[in-house]
Protein backbone atom coordinates (compact mmCIF):
# COMPACT_ATOMS: atom_id res chain seq x y z
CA UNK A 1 -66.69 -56.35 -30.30
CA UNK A 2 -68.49 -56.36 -27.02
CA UNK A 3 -70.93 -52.83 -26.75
CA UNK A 4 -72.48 -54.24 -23.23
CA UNK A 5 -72.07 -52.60 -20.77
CA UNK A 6 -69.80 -53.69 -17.66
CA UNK A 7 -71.11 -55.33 -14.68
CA UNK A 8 -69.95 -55.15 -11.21
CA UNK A 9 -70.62 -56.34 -7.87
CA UNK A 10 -71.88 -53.37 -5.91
CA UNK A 11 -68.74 -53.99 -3.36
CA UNK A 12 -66.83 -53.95 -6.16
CA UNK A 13 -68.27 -51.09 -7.95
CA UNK A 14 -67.73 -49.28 -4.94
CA UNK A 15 -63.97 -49.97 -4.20
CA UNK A 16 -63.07 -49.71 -8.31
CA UNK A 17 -64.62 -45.90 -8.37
CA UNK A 18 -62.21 -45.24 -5.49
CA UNK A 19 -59.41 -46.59 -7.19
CA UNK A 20 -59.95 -44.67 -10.01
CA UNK A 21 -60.93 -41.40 -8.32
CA UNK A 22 -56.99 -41.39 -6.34
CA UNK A 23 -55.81 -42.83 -9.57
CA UNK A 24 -56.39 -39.51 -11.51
CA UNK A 25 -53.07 -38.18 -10.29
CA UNK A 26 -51.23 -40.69 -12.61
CA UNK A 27 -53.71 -39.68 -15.88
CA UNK A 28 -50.45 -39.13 -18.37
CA UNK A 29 -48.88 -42.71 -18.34
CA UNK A 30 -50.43 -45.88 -20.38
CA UNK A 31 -52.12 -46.57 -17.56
CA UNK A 32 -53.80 -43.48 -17.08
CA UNK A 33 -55.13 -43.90 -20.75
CA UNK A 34 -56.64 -47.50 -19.77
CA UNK A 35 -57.60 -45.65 -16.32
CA UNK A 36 -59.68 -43.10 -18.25
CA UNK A 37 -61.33 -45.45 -20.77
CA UNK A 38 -62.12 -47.68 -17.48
CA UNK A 39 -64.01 -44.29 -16.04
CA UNK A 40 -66.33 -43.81 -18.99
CA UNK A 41 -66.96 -47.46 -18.89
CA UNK A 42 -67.70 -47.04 -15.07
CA UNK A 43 -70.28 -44.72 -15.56
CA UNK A 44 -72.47 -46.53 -17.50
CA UNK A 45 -71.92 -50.13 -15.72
CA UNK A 46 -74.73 -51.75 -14.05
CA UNK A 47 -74.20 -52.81 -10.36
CA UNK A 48 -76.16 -56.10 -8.37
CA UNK A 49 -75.44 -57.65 -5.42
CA UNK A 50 -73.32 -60.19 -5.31
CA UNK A 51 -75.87 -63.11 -5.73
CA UNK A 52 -77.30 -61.44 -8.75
CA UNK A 53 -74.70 -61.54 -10.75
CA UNK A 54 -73.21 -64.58 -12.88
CA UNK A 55 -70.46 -66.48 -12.01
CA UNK A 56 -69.01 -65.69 -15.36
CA UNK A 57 -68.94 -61.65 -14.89
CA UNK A 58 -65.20 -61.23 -14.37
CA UNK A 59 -64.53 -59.31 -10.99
CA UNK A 60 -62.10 -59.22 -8.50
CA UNK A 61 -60.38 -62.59 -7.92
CA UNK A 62 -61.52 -63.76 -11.00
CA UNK A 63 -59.27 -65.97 -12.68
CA UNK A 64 -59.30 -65.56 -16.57
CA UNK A 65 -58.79 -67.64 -19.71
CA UNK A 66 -58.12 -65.25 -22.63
CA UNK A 67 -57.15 -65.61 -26.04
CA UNK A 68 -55.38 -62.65 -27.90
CA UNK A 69 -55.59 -62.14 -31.41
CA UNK A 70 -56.79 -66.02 -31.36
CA UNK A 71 -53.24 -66.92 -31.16
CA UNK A 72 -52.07 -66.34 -27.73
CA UNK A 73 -53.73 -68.17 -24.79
CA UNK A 74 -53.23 -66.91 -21.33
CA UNK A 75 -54.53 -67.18 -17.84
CA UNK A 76 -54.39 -64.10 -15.42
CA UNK A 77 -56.07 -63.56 -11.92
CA UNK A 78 -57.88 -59.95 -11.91
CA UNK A 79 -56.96 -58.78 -8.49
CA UNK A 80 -56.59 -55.49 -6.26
CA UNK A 81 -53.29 -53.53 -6.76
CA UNK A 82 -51.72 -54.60 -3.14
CA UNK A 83 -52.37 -58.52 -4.08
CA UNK A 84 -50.51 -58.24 -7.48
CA UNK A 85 -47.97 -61.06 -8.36
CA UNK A 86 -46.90 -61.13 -11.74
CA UNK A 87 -45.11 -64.76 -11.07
CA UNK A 88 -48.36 -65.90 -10.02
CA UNK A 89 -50.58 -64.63 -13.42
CA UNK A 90 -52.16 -62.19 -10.77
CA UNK A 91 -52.50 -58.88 -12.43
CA UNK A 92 -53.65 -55.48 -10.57
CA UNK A 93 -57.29 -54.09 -12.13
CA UNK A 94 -55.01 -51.05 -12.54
CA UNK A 95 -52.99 -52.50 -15.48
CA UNK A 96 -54.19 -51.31 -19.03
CA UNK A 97 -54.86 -55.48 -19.19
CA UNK A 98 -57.08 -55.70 -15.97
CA UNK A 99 -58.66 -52.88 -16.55
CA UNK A 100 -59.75 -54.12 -20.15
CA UNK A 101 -61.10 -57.34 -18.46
CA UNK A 102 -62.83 -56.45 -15.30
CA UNK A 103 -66.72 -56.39 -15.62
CA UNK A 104 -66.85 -58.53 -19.13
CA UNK A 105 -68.22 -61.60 -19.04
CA UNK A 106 -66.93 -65.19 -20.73
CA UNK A 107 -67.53 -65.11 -24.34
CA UNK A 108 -67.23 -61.40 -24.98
CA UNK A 109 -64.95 -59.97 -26.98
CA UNK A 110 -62.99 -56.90 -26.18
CA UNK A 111 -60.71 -54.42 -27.60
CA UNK A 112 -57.53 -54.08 -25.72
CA UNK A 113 -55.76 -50.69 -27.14
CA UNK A 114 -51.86 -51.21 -26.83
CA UNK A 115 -48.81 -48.84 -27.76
CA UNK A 116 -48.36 -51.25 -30.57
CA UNK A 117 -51.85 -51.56 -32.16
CA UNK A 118 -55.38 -52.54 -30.84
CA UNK A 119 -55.48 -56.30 -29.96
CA UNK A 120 -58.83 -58.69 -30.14
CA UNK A 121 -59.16 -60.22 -26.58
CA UNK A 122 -61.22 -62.87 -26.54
CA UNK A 123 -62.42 -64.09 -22.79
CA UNK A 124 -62.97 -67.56 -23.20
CA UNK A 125 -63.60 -68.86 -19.26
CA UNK A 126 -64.14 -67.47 -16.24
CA UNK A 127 -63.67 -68.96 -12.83
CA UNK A 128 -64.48 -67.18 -9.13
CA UNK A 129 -61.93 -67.70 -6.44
CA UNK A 130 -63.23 -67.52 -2.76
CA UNK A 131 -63.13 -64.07 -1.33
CA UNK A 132 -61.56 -65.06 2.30
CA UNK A 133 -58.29 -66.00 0.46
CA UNK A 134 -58.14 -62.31 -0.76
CA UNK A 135 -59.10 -60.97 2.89
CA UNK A 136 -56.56 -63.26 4.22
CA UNK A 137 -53.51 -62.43 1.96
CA UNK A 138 -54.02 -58.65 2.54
CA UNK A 139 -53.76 -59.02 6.21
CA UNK A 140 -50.51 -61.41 5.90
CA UNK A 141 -49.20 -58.05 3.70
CA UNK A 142 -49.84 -55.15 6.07
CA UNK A 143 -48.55 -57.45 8.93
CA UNK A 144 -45.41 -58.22 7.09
């Protein structure tokens, strides 16, 4: 199992520690339990600019190749909770599943803890999609 620590983008250190700080209010559903475990996590990550960090750190707008339980292969998009699309594979870094993913890099292997047991999550690639997209799709949303 992965022990490393997480590693973030400052940006997106920043932004994720706001999330979870407003997210508190919701600390008694699944997702508050993958919220809290997130927190802890938080607090020990280690933060770089964005150029310091390797293109296989998962962050926001990552797209994701896991395997679970090395049976089930999927591909997700780790993205903020207003760009969420589930029919798209894009999955809010709120979600017990985003949350388990965000700041790991390819080849770890995580522990995803699940009503039904604790699942092996192994990230197998990592690919960065280009920020402006993001920036772009937001604005279409608050203008819609």
């Amino acid at each position: 199992m992965n022990t490393n620590r997480l590693t973030f983008e400052q940006k997106d250190f920043i932004y994720l520690k706001g999330l979870l700080n407003i997210s508190k209010y919701n600390a008694f559903s699944e997702e508050g339990e993958s919220l809290k475990r997130l927190e802890q996590e938080v607090k020990k990550a280690e933060v770089f600019e964005e150029y310091e960090i390797s293109k296989k750190v998962i962050r926001f707008n990552s797209v994701v190749s896991i395997e679970i339980n090395e049976r089930k292969k999927m591909k997700v998009q780790i993205v903020k909770s207003v760009l969420r699309d589930l029919e798209s594979n894009k999955i809010s870094v709120l979600t017990p599943l985003g949350s388990v993913l965000i700041g790991n890099k390819e080849g770890d292997v995580v522990e995803w803890h699940t009503p039904s047991g604790v699942r092996n999550i192994k990230i197998v690639h990592v690919a960065q999609k280009r920020r402006h997209h993001e920036v772009q799709a937001t604005y279409d949303r608050v203008l819609r």
